[in-house]
PDB file of N, CA and C in Angstrom:
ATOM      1  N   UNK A   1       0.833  -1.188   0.000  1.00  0.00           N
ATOM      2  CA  UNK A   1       0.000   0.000   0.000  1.00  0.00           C
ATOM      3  C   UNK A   1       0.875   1.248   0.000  1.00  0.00           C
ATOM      4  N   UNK A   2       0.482   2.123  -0.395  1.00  0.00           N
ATOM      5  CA  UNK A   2       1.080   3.658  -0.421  1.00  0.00           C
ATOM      6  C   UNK A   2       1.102   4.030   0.718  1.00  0.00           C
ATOM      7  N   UNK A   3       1.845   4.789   1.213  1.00  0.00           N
ATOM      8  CA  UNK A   3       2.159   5.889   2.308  1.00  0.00           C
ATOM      9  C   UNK A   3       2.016   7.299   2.008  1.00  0.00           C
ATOM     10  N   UNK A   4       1.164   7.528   2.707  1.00  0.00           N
ATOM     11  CA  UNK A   4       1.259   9.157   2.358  1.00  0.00           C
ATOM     12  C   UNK A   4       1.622   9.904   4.120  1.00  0.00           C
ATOM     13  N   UNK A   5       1.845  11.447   3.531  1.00  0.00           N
ATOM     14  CA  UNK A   5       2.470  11.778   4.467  1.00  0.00           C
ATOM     15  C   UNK A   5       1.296  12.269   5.450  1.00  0.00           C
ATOM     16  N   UNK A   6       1.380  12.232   7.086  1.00  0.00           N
ATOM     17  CA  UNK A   6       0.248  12.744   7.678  1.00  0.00           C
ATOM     18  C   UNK A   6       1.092  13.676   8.986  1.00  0.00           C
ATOM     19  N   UNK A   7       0.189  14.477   9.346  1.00  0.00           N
ATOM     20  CA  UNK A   7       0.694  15.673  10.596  1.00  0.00           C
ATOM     21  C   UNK A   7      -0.193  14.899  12.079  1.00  0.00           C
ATOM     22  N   UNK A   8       0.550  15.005  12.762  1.00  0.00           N
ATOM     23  CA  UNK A   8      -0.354  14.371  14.188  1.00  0.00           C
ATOM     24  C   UNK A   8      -0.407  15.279  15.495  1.00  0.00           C
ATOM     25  N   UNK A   9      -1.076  15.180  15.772  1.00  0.00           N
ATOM     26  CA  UNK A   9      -1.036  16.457  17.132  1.00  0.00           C
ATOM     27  C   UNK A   9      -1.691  15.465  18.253  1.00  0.00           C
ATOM     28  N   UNK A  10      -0.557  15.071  19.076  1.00  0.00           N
ATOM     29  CA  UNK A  10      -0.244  14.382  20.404  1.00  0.00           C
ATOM     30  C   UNK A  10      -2.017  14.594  21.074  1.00  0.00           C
ATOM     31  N   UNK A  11      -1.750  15.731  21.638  1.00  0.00           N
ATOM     32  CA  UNK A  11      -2.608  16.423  22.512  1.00  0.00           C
ATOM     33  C   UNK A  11      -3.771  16.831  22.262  1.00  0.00           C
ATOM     34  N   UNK A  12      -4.209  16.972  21.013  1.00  0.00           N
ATOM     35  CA  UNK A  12      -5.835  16.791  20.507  1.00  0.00           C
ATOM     36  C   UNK A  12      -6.085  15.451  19.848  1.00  0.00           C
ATOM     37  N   UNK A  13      -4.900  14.545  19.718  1.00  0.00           N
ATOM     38  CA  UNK A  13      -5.813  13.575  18.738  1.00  0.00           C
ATOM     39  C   UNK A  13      -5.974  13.668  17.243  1.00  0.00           C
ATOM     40  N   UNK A  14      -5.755  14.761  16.383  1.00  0.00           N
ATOM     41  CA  UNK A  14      -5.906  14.672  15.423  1.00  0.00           C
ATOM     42  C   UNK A  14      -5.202  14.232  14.862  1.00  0.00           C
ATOM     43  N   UNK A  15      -5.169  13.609  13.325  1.00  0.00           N
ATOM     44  CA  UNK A  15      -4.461  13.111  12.476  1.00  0.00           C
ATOM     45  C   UNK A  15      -4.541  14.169  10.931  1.00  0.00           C
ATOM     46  N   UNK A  16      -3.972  14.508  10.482  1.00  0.00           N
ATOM     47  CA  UNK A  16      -4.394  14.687   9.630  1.00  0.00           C
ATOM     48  C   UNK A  16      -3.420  14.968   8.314  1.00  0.00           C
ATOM     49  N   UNK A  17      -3.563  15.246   7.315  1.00  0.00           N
ATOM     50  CA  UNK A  17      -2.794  15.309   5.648  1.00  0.00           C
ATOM     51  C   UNK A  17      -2.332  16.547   5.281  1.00  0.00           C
ATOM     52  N   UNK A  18      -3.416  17.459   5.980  1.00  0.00           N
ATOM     53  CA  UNK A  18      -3.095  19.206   5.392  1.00  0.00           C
ATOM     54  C   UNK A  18      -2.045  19.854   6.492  1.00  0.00           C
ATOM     55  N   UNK A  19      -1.102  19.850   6.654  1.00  0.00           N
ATOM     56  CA  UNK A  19       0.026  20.251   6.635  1.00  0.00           C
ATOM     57  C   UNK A  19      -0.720  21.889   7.724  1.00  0.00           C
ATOM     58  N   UNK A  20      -1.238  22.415   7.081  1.00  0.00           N
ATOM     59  CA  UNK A  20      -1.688  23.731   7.854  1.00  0.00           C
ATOM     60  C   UNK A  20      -2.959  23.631   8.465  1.00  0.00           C
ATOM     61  N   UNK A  21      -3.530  22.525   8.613  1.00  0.00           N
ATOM     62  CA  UNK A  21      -5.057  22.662   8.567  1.00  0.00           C
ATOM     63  C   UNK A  21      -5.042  22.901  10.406  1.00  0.00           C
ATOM     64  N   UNK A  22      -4.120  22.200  11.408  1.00  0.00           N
ATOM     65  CA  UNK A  22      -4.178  22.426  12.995  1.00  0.00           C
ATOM     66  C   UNK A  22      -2.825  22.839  13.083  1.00  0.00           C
ATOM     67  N   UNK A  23      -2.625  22.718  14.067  1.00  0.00           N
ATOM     68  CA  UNK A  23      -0.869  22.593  14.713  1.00  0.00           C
ATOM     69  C   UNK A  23      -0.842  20.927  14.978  1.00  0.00           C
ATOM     70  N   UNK A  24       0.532  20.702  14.723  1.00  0.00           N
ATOM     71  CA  UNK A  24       1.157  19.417  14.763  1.00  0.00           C
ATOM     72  C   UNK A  24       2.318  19.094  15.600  1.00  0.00           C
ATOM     73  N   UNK A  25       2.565  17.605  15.674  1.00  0.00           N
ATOM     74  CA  UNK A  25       3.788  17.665  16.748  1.00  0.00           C
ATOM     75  C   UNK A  25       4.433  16.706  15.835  1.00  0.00           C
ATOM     76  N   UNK A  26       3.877  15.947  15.391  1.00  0.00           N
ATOM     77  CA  UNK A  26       5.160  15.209  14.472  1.00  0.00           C
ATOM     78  C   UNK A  26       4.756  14.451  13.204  1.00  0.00           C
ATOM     79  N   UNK A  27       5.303  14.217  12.420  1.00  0.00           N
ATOM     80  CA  UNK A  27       4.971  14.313  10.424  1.00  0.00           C
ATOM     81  C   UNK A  27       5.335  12.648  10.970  1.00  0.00           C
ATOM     82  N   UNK A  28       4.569  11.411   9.987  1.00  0.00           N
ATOM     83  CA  UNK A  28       4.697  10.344   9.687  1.00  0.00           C
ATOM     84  C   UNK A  28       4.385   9.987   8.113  1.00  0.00           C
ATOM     85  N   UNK A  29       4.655   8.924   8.150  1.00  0.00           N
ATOM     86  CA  UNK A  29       4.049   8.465   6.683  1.00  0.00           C
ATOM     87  C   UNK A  29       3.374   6.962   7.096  1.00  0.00           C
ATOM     88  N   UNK A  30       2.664   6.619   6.492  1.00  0.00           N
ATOM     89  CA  UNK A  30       1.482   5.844   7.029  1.00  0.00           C
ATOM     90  C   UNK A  30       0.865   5.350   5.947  1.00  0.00           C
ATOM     91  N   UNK A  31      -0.030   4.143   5.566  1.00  0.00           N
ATOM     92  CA  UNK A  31      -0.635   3.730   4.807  1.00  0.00           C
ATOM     93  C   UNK A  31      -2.213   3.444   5.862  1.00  0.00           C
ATOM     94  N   UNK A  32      -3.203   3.259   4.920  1.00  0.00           N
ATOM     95  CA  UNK A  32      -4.609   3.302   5.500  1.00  0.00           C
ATOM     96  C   UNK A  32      -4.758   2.610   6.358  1.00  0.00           C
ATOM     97  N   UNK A  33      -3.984   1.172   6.802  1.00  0.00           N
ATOM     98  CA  UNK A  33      -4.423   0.422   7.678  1.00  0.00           C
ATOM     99  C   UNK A  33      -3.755   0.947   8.833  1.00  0.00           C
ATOM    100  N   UNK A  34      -2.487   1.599   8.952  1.00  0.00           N
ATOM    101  CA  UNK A  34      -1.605   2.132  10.195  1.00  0.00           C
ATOM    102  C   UNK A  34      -2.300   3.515  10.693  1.00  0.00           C
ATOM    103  N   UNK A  35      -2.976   4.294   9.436  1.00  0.00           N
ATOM    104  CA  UNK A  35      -3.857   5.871   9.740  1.00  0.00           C
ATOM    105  C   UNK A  35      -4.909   5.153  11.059  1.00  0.00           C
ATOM    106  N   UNK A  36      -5.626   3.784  10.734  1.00  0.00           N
ATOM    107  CA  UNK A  36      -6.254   3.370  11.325  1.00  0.00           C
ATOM    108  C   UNK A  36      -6.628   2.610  12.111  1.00  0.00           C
ATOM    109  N   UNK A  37      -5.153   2.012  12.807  1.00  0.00           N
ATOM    110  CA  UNK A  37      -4.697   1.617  13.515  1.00  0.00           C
ATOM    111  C   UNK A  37      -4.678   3.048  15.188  1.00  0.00           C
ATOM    112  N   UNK A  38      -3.859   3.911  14.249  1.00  0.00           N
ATOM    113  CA  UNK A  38      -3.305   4.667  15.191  1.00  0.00           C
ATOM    114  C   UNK A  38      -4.747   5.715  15.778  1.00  0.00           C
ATOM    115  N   UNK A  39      -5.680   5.817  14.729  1.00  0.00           N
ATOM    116  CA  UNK A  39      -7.052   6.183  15.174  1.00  0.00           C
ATOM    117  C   UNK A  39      -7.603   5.324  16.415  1.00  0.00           C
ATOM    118  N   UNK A  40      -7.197   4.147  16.394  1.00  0.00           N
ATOM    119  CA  UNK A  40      -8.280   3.420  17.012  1.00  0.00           C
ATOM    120  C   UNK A  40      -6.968   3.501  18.172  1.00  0.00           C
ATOM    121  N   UNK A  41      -6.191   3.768  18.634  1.00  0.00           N
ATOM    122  CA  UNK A  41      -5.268   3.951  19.972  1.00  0.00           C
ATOM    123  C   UNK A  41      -5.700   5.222  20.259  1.00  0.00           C
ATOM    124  N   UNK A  42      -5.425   6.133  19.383  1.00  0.00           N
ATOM    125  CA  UNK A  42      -6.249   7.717  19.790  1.00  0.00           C
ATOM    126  C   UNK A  42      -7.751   7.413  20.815  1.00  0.00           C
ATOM    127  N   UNK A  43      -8.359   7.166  19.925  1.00  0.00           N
ATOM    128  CA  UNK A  43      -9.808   6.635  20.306  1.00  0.00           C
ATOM    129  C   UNK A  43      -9.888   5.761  21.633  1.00  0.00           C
ATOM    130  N   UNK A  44      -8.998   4.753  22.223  1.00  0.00           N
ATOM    131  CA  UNK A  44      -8.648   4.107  23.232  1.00  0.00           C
ATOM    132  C   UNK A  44      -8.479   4.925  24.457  1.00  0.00           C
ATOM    133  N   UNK A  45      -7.412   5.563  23.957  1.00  0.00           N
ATOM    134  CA  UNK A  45      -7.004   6.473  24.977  1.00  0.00           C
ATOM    135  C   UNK A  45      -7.932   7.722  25.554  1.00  0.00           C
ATOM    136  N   UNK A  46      -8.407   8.410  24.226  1.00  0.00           N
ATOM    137  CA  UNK A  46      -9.699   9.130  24.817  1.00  0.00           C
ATOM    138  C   UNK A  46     -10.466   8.765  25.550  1.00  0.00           C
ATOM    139  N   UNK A  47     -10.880   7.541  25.468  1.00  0.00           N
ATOM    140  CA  UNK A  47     -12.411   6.806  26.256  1.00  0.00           C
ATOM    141  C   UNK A  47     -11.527   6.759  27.683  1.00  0.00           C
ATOM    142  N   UNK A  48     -10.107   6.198  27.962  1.00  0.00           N
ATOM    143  CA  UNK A  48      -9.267   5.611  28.963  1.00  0.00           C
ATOM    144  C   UNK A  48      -9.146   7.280  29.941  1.00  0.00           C
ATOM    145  N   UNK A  49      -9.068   8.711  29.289  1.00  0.00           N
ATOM    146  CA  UNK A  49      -9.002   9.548  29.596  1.00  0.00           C
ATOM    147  C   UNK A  49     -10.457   9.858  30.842  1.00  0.00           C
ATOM    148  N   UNK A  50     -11.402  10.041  29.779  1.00  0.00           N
ATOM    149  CA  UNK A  50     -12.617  10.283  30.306  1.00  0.00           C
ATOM    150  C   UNK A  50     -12.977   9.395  31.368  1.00  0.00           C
ATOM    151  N   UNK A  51     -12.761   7.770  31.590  1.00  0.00           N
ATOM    152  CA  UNK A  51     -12.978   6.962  33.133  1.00  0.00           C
ATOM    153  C   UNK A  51     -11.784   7.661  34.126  1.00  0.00           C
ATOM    154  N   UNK A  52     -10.769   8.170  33.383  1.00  0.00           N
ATOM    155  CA  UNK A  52     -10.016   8.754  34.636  1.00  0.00           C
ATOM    156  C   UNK A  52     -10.540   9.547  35.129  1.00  0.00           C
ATOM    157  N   UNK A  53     -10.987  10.696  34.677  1.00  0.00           N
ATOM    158  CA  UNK A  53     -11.546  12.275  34.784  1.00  0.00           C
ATOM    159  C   UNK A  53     -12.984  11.663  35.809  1.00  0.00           C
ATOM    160  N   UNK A  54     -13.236  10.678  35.250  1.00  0.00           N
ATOM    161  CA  UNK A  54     -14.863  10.207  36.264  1.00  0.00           C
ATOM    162  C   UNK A  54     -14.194   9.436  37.678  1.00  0.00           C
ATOM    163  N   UNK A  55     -12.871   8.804  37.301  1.00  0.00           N
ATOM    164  CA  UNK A  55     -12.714   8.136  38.412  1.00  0.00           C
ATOM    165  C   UNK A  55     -11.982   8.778  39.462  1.00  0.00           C
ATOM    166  N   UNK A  56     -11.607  10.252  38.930  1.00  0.00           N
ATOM    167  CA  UNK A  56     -10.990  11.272  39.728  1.00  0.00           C
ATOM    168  C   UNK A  56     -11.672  11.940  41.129  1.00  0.00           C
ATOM    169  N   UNK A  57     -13.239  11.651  40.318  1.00  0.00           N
ATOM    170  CA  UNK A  57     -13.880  11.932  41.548  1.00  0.00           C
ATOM    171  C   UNK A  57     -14.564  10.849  42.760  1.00  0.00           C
ATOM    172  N   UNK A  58     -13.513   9.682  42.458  1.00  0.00           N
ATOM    173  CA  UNK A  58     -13.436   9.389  43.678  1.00  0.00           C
ATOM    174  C   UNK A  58     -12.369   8.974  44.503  1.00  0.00           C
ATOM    175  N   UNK A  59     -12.074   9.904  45.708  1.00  0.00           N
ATOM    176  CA  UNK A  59     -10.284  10.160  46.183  1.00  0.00           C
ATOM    177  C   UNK A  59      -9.140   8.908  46.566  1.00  0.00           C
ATOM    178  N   UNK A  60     -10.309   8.277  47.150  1.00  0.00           N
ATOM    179  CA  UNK A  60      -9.883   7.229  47.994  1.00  0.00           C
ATOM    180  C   UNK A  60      -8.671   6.016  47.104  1.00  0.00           C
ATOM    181  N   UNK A  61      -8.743   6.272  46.015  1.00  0.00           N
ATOM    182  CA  UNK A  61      -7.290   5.196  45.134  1.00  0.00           C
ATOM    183  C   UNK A  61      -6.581   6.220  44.359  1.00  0.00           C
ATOM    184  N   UNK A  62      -5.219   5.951  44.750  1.00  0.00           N
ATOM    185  CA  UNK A  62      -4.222   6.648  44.902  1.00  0.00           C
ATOM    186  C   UNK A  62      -3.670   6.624  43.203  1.00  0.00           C
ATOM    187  N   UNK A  63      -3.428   7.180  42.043  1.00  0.00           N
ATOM    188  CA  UNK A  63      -3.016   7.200  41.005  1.00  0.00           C
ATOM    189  C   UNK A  63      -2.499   6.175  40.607  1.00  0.00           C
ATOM    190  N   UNK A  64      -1.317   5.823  40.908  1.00  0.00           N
ATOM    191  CA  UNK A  64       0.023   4.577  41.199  1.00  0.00           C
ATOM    192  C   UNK A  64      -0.773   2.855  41.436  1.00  0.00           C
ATOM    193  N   UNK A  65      -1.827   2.971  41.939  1.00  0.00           N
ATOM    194  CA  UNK A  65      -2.631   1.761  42.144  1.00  0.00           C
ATOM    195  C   UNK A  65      -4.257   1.560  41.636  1.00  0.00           C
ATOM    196  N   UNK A  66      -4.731   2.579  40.441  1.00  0.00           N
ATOM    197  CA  UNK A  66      -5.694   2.787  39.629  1.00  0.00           C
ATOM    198  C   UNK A  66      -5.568   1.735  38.378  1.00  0.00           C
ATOM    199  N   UNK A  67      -6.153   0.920  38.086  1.00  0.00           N
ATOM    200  CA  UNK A  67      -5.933   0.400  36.939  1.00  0.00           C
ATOM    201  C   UNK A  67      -6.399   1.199  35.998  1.00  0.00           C
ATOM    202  N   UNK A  68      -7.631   1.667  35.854  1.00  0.00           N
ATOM    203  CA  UNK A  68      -7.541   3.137  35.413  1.00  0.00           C
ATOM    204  C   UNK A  68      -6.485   3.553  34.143  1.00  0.00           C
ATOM    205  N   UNK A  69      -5.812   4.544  35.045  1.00  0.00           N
ATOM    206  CA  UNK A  69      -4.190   4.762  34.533  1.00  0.00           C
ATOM    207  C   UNK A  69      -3.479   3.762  33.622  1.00  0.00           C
ATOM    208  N   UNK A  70      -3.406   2.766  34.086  1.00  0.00           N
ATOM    209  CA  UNK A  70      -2.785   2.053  33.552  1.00  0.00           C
ATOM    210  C   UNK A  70      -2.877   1.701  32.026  1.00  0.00           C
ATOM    211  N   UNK A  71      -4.487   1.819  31.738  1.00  0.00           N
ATOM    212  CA  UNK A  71      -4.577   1.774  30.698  1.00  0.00           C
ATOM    213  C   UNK A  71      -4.798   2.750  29.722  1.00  0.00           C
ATOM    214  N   UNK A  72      -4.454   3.879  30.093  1.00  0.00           N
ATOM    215  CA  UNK A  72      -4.264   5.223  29.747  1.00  0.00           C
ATOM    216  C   UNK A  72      -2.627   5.667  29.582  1.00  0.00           C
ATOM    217  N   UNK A  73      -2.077   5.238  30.363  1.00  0.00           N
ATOM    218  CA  UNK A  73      -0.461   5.228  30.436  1.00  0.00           C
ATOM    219  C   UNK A  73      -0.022   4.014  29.203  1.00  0.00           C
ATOM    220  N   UNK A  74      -0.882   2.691  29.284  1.00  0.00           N
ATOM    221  CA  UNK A  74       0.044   1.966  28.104  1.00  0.00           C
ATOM    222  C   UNK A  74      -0.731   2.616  26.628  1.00  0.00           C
ATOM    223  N   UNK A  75      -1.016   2.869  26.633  1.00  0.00           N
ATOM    224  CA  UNK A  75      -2.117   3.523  25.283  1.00  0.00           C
ATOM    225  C   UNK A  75      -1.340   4.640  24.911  1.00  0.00           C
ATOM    226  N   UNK A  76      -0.897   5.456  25.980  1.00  0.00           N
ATOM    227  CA  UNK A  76       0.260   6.547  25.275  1.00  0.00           C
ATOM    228  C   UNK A  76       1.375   6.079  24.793  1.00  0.00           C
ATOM    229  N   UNK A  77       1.659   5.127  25.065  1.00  0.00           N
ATOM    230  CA  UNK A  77       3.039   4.835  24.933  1.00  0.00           C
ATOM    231  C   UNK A  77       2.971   4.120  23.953  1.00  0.00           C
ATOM    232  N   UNK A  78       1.925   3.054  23.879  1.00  0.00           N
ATOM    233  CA  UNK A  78       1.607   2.427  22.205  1.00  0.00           C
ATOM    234  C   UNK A  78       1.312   3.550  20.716  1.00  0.00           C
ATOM    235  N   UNK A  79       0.988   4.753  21.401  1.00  0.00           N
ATOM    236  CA  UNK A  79       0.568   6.041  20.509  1.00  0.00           C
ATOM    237  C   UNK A  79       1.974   6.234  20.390  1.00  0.00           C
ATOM    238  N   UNK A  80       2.984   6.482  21.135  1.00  0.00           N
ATOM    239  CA  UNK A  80       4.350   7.117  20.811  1.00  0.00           C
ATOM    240  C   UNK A  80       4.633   6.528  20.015  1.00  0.00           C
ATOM    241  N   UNK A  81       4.779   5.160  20.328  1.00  0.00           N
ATOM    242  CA  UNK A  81       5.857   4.229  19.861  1.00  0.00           C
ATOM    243  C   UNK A  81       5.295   3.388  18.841  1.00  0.00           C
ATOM    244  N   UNK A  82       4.266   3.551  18.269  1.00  0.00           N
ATOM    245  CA  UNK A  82       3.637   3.776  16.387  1.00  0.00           C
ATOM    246  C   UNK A  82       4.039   4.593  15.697  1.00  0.00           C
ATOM    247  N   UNK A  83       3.630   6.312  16.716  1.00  0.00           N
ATOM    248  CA  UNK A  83       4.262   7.124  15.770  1.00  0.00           C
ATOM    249  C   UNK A  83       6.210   7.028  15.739  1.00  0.00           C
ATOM    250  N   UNK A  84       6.387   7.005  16.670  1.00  0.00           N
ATOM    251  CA  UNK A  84       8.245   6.988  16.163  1.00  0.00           C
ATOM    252  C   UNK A  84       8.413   5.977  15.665  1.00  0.00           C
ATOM    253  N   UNK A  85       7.516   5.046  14.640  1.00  0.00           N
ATOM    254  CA  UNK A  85       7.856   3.871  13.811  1.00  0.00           C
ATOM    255  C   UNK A  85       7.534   4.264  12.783  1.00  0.00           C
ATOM    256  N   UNK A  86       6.516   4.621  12.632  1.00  0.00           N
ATOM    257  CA  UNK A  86       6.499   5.832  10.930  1.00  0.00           C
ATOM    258  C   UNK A  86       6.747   7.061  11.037  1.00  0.00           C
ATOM    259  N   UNK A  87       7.359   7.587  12.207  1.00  0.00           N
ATOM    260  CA  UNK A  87       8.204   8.729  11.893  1.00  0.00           C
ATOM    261  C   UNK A  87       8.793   9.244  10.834  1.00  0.00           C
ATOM    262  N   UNK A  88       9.669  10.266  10.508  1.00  0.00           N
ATOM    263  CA  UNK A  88      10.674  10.915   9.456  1.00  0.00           C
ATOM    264  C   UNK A  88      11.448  10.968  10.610  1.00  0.00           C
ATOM    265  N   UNK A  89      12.464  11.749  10.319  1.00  0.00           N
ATOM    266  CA  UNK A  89      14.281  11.456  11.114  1.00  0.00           C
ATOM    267  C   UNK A  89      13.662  12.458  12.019  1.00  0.00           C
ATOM    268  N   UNK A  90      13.254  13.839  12.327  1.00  0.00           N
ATOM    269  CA  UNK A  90      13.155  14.418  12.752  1.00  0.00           C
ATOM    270  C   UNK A  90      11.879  13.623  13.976  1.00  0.00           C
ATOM    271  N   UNK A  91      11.211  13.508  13.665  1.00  0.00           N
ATOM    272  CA  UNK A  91      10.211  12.784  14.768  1.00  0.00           C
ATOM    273  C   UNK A  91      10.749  11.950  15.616  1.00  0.00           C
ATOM    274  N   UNK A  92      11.369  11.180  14.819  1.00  0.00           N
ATOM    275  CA  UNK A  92      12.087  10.054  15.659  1.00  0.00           C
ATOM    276  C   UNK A  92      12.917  10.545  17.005  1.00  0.00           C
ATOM    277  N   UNK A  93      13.958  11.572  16.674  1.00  0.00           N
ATOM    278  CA  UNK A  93      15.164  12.076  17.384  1.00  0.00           C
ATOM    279  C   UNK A  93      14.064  13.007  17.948  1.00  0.00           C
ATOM    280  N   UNK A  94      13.462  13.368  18.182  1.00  0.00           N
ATOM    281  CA  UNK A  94      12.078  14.043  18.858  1.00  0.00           C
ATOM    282  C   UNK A  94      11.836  13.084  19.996  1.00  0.00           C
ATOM    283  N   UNK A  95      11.181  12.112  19.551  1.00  0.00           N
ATOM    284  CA  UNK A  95      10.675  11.261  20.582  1.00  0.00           C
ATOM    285  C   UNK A  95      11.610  10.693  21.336  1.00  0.00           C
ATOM    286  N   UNK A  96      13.054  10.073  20.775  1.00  0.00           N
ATOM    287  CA  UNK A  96      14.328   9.541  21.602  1.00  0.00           C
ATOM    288  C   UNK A  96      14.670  10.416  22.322  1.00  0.00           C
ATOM    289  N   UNK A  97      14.792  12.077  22.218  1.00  0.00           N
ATOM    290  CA  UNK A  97      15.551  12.892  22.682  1.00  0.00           C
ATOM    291  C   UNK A  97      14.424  12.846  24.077  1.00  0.00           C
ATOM    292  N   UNK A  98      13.254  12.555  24.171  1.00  0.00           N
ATOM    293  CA  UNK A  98      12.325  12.733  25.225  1.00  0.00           C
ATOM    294  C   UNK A  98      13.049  12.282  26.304  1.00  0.00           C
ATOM    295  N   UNK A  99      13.237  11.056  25.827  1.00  0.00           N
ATOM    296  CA  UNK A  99      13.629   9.796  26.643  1.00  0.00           C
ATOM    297  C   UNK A  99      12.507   8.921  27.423  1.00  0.00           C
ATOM    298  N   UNK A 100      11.309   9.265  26.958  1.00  0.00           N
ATOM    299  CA  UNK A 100      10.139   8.701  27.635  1.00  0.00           C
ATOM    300  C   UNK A 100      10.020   7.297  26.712  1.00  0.00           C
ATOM    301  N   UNK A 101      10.532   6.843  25.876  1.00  0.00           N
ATOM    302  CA  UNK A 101      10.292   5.494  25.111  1.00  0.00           C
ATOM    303  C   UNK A 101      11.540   4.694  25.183  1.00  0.00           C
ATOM    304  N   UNK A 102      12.754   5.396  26.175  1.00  0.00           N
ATOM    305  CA  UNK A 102      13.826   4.391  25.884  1.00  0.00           C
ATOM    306  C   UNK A 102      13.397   2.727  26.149  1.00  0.00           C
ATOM    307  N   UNK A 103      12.367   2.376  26.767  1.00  0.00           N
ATOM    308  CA  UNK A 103      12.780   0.745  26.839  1.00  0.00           C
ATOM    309  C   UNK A 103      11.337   0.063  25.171  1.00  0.00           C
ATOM    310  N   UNK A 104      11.212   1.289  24.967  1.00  0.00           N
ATOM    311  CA  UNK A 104      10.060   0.856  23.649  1.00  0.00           C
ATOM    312  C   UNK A 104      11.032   0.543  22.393  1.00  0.00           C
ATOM    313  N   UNK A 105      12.102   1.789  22.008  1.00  0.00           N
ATOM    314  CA  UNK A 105      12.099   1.931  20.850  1.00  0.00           C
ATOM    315  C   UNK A 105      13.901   1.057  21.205  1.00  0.00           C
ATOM    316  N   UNK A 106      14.149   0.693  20.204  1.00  0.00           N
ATOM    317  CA  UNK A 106      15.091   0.357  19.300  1.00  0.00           C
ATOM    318  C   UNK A 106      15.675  -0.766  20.698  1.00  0.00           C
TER     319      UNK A 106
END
């Protein structure tokens, strides 16, 4: 399949082709089944967001022992570490330079 190039923005979720259409955090190239792959981790993580935000309001379990989280925390990290696999050079050394994926990537 073809790859075309796409813009991704971490922090809203979007994906998208037009280059100017949002702000972006890092350029991939991707074919339809990986665009929609990485939709459906977006989409994961949103839903994983919103039981946090509900489960916030109740005090009594401590972050660190929420399963919750947990599945909100591996969902980001499956989001990183897709995108720094169809990265360009620049994304990549983006995401390594974080250092938040050293035991993911390479």
């Amino acid at each position: 399949m073809d790859k075309k190039t796409y813009y991704i923005s971490l922090a809203e979720g979007n994906i998208s082709q037009v280059r100017t259409a949002n702000s972006w955090d890092y350029q991939i190239q991707a074919n339809d089944e990986e665009i929609t792959r990485l939709r459906e981790l977006f989409d994961q993580n949103y839903s994983s967001d919103w039981q946090g935000f509900w489960r916030a309001h109740i005090p009594y379990i401590e972050y660190h022992f929420d399963r919750a989280n947990d599945a909100y925390d591996t969902g980001l990290q499956q989001v990183y570490k897709m995108i720094y696999e169809l990265g360009d050079e620049e994304t990549k050394a983006h995401i390594k330079n974080e250092g938040l994926m050293d035991d993911l990537i390479e």
